[in-house]
PDB file of N, CA and C in Angstrom:
ATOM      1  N   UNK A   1       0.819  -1.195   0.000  1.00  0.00           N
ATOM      2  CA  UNK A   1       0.000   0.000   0.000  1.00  0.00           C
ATOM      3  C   UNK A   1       0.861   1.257   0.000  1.00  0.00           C
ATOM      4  N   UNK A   2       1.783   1.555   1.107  1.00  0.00           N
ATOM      5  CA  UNK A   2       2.854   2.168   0.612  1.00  0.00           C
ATOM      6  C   UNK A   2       3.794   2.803  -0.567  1.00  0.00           C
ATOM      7  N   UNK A   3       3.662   1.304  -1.274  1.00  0.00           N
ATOM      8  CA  UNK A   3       4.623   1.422  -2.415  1.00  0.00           C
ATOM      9  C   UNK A   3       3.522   2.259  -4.081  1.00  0.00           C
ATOM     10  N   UNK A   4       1.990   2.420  -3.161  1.00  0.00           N
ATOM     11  CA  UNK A   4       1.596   3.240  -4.288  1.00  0.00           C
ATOM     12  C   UNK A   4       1.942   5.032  -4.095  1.00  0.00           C
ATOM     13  N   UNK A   5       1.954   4.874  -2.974  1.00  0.00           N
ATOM     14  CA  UNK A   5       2.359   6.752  -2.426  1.00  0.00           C
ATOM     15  C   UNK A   5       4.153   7.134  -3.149  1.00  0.00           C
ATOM     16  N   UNK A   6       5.030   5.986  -3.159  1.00  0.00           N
ATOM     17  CA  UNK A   6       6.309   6.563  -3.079  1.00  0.00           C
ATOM     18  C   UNK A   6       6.598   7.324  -4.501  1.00  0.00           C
ATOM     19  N   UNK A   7       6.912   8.831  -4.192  1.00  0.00           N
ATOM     20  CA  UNK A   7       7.253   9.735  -5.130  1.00  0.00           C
ATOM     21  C   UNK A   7       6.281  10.686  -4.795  1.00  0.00           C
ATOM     22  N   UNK A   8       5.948  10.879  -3.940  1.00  0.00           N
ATOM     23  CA  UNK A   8       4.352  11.405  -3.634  1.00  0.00           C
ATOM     24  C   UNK A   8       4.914  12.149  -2.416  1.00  0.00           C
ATOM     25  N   UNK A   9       3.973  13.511  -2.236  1.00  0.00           N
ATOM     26  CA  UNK A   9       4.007  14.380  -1.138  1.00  0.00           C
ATOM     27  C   UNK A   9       3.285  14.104  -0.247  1.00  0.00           C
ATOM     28  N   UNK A  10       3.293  13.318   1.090  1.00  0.00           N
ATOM     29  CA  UNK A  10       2.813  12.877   1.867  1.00  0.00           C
ATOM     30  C   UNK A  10       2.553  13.538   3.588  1.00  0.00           C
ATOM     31  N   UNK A  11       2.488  13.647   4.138  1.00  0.00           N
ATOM     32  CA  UNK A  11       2.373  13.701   5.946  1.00  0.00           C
ATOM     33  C   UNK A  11       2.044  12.459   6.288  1.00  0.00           C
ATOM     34  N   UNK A  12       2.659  12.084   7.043  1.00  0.00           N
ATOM     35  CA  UNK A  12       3.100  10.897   7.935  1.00  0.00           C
ATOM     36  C   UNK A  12       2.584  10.921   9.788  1.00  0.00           C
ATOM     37  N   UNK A  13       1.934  10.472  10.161  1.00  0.00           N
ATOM     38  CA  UNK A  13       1.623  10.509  11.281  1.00  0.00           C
ATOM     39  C   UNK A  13       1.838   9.607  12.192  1.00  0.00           C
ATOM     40  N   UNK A  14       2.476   9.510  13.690  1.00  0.00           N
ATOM     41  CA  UNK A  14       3.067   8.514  14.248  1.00  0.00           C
ATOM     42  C   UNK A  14       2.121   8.141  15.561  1.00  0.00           C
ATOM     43  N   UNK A  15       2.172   7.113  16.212  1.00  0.00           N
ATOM     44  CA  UNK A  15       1.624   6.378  16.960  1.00  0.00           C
ATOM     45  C   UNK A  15       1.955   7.376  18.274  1.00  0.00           C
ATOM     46  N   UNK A  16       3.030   8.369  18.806  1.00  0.00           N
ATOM     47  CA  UNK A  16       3.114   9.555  19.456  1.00  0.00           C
ATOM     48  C   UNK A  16       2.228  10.230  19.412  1.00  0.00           C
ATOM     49  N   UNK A  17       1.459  10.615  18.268  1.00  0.00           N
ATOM     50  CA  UNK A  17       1.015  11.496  18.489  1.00  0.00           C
ATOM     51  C   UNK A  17       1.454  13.043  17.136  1.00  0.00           C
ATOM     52  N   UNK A  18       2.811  12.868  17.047  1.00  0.00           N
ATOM     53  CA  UNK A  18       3.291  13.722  16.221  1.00  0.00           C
ATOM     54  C   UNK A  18       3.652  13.092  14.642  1.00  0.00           C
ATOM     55  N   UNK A  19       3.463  14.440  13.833  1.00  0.00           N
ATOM     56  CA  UNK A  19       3.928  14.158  12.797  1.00  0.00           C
ATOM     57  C   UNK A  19       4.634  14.885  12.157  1.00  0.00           C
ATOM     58  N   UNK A  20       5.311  14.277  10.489  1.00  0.00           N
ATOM     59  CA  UNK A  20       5.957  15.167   9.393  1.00  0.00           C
ATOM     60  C   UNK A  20       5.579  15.517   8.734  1.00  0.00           C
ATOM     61  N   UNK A  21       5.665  16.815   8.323  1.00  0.00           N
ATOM     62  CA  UNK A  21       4.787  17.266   6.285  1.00  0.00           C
ATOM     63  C   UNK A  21       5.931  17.814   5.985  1.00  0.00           C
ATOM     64  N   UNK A  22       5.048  18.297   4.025  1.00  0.00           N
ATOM     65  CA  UNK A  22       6.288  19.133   3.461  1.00  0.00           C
ATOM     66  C   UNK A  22       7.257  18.034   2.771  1.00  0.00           C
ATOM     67  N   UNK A  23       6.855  16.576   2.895  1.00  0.00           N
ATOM     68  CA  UNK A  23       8.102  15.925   2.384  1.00  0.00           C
ATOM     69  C   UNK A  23       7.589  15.052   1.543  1.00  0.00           C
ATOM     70  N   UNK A  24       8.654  14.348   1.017  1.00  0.00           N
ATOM     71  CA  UNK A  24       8.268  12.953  -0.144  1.00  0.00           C
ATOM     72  C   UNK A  24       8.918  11.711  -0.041  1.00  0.00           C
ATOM     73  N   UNK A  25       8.024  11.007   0.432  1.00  0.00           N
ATOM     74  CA  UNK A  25       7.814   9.359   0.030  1.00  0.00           C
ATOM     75  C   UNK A  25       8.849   8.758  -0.786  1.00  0.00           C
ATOM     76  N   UNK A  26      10.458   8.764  -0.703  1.00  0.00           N
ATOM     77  CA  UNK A  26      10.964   8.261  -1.443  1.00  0.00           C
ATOM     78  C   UNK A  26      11.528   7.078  -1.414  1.00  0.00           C
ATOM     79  N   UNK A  27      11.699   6.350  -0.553  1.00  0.00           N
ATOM     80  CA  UNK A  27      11.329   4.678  -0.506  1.00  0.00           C
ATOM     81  C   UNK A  27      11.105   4.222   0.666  1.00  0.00           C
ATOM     82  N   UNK A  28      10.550   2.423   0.136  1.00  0.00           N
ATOM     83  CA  UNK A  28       9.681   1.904   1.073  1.00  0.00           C
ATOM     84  C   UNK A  28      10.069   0.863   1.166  1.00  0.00           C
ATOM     85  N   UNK A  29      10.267   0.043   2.067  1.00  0.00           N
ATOM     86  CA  UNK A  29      10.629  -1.228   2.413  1.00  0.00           C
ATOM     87  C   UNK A  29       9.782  -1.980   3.316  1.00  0.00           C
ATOM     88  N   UNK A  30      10.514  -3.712   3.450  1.00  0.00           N
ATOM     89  CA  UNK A  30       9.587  -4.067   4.823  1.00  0.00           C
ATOM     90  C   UNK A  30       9.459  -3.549   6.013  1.00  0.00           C
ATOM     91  N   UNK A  31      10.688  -2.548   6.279  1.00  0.00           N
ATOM     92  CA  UNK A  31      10.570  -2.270   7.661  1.00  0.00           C
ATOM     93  C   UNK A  31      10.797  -1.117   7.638  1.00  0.00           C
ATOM     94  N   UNK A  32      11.357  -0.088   6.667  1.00  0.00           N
ATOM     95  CA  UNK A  32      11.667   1.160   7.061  1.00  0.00           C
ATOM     96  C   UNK A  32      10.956   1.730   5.776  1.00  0.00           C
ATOM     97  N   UNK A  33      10.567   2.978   5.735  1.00  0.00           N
ATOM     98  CA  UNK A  33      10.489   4.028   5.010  1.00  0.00           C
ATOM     99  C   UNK A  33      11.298   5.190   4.877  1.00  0.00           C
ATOM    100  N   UNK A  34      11.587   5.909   3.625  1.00  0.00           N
ATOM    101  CA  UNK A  34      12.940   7.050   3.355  1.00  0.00           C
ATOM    102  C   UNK A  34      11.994   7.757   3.644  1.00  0.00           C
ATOM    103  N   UNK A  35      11.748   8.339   3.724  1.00  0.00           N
ATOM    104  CA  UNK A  35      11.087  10.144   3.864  1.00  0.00           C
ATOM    105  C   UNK A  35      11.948  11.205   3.298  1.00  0.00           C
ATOM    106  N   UNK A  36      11.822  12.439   2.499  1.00  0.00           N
ATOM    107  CA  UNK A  36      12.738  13.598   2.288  1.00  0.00           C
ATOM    108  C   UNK A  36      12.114  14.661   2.510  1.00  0.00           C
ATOM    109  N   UNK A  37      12.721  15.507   3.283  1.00  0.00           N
ATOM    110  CA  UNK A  37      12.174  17.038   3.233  1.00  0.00           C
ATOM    111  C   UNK A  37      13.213  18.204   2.655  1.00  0.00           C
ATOM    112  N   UNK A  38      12.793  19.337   2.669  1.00  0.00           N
ATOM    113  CA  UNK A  38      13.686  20.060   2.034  1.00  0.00           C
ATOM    114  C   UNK A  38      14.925  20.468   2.476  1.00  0.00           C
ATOM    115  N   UNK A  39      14.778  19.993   4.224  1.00  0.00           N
ATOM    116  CA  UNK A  39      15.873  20.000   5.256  1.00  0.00           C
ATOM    117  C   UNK A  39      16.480  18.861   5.718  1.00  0.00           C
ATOM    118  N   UNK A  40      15.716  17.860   5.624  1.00  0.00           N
ATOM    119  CA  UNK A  40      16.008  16.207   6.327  1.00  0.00           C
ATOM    120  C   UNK A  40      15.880  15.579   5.738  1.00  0.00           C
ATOM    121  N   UNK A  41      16.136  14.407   6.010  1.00  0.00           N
ATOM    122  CA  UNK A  41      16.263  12.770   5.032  1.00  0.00           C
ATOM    123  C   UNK A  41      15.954  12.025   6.784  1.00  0.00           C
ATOM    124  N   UNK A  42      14.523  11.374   6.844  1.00  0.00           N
ATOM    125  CA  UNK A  42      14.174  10.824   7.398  1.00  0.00           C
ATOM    126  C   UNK A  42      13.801   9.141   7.343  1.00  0.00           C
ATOM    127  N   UNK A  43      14.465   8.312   8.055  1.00  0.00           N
ATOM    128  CA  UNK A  43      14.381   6.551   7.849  1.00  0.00           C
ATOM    129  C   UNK A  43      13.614   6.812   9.113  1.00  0.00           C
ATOM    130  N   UNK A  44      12.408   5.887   8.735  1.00  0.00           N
ATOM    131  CA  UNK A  44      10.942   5.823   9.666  1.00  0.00           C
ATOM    132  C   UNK A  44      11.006   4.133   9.480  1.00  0.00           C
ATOM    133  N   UNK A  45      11.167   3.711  10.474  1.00  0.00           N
ATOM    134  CA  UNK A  45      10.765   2.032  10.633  1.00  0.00           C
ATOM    135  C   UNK A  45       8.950   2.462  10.731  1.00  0.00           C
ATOM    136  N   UNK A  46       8.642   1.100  10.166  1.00  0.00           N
ATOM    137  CA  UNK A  46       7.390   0.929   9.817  1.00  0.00           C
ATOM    138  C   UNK A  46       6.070   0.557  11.243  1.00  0.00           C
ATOM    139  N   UNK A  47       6.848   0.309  11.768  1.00  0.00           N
ATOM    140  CA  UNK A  47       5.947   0.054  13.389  1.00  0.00           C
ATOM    141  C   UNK A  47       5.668   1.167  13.846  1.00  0.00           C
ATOM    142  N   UNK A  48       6.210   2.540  13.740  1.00  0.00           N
ATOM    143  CA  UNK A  48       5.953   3.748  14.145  1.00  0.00           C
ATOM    144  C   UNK A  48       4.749   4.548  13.464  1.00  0.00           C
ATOM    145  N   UNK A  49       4.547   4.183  12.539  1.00  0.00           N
ATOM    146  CA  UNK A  49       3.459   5.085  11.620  1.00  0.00           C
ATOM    147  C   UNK A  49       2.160   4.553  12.191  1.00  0.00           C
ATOM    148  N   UNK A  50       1.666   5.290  12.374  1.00  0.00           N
ATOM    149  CA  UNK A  50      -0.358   5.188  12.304  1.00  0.00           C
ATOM    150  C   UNK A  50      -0.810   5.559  11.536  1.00  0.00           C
ATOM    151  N   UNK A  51      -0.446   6.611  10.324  1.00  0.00           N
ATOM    152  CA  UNK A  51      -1.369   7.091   9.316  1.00  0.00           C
ATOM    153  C   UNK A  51      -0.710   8.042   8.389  1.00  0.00           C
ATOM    154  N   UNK A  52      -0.709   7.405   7.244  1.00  0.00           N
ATOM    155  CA  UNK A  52      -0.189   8.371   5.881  1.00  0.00           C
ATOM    156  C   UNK A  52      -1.361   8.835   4.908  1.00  0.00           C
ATOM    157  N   UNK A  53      -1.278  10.206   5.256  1.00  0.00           N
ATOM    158  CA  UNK A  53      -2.215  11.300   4.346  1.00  0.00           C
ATOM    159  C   UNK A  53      -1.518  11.704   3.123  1.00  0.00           C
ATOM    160  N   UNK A  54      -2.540  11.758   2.037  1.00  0.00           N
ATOM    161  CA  UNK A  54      -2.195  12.866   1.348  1.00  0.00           C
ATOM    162  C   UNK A  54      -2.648  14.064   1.096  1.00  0.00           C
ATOM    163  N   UNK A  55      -2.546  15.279   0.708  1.00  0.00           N
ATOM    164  CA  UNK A  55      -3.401  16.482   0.247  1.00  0.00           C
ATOM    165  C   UNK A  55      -3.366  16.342  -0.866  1.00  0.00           C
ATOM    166  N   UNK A  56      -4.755  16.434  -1.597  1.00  0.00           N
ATOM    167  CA  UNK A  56      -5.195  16.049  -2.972  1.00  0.00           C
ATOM    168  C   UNK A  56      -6.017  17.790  -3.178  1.00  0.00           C
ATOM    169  N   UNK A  57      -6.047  18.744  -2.089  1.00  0.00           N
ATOM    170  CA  UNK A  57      -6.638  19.673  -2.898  1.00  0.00           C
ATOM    171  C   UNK A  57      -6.439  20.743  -0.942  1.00  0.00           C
ATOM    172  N   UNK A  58      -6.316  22.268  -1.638  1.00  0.00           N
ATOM    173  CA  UNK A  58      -5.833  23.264  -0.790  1.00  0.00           C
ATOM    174  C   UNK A  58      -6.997  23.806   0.297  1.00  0.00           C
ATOM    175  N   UNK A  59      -6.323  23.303   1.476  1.00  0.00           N
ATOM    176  CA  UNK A  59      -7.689  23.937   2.138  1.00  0.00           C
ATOM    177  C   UNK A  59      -8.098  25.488   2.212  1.00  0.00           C
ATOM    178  N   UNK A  60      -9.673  25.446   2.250  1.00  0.00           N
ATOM    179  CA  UNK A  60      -9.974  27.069   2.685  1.00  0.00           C
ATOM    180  C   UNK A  60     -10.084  27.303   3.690  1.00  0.00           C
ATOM    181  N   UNK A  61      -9.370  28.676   4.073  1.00  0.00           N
ATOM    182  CA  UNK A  61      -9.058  29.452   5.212  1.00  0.00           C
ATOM    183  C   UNK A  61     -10.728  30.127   5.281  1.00  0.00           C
ATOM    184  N   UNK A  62     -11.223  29.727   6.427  1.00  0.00           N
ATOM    185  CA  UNK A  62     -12.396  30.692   6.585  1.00  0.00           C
ATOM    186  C   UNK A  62     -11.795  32.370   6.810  1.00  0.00           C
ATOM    187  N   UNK A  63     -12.988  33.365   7.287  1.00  0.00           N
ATOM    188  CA  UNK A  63     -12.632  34.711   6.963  1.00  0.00           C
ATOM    189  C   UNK A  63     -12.950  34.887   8.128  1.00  0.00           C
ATOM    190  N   UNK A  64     -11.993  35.213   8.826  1.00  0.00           N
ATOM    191  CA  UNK A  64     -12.368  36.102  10.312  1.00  0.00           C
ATOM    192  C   UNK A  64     -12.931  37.459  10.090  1.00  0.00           C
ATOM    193  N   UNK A  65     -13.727  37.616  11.260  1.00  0.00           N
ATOM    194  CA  UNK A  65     -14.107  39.330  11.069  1.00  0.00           C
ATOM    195  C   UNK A  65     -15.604  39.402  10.589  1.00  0.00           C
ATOM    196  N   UNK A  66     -16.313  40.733  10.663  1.00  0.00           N
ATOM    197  CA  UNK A  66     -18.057  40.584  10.608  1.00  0.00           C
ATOM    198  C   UNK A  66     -17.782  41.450   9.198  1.00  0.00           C
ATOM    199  N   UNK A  67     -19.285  41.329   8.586  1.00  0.00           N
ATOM    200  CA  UNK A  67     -19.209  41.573   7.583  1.00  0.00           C
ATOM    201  C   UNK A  67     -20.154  42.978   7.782  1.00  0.00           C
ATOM    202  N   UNK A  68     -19.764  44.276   7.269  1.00  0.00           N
ATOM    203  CA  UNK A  68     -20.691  45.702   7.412  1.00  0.00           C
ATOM    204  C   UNK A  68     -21.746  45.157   6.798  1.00  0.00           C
TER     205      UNK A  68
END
């Protein structure tokens, strides 16, 4: 399932609680995953992840403030 995301801009979410964005899926194995960001090169063993997202479209910012 993995190996359809790799090359792909992903966020990665870990069983902590915390996660990575901003980066890409660049390989996948049985046990580890590469991750790249524009600052890091991240090896993620595979027991750590709970959930890989992708963004397929830009969220909208609602509009603070009342309208006259």
């Amino acid at each position: 399932m993995l190996a359809s995301l790799q090359g792909k801009e992903v966020t990665i979410h870990f069983i902590d609680g915390t996660h990575v964005c901003d980066g890409i899926l660049d390989q996948v194995d049985e046990q580890f995953v590469k991750y790249l960001t524009q600052y890091q090169t991240f090896v993620i063993p595979i027991t750590s992840i709970r959930t890989v997202s992708i963004d397929i479209k830009e969220r909208q910012r609602h509009r603070v403030g009342f309208a006259p």
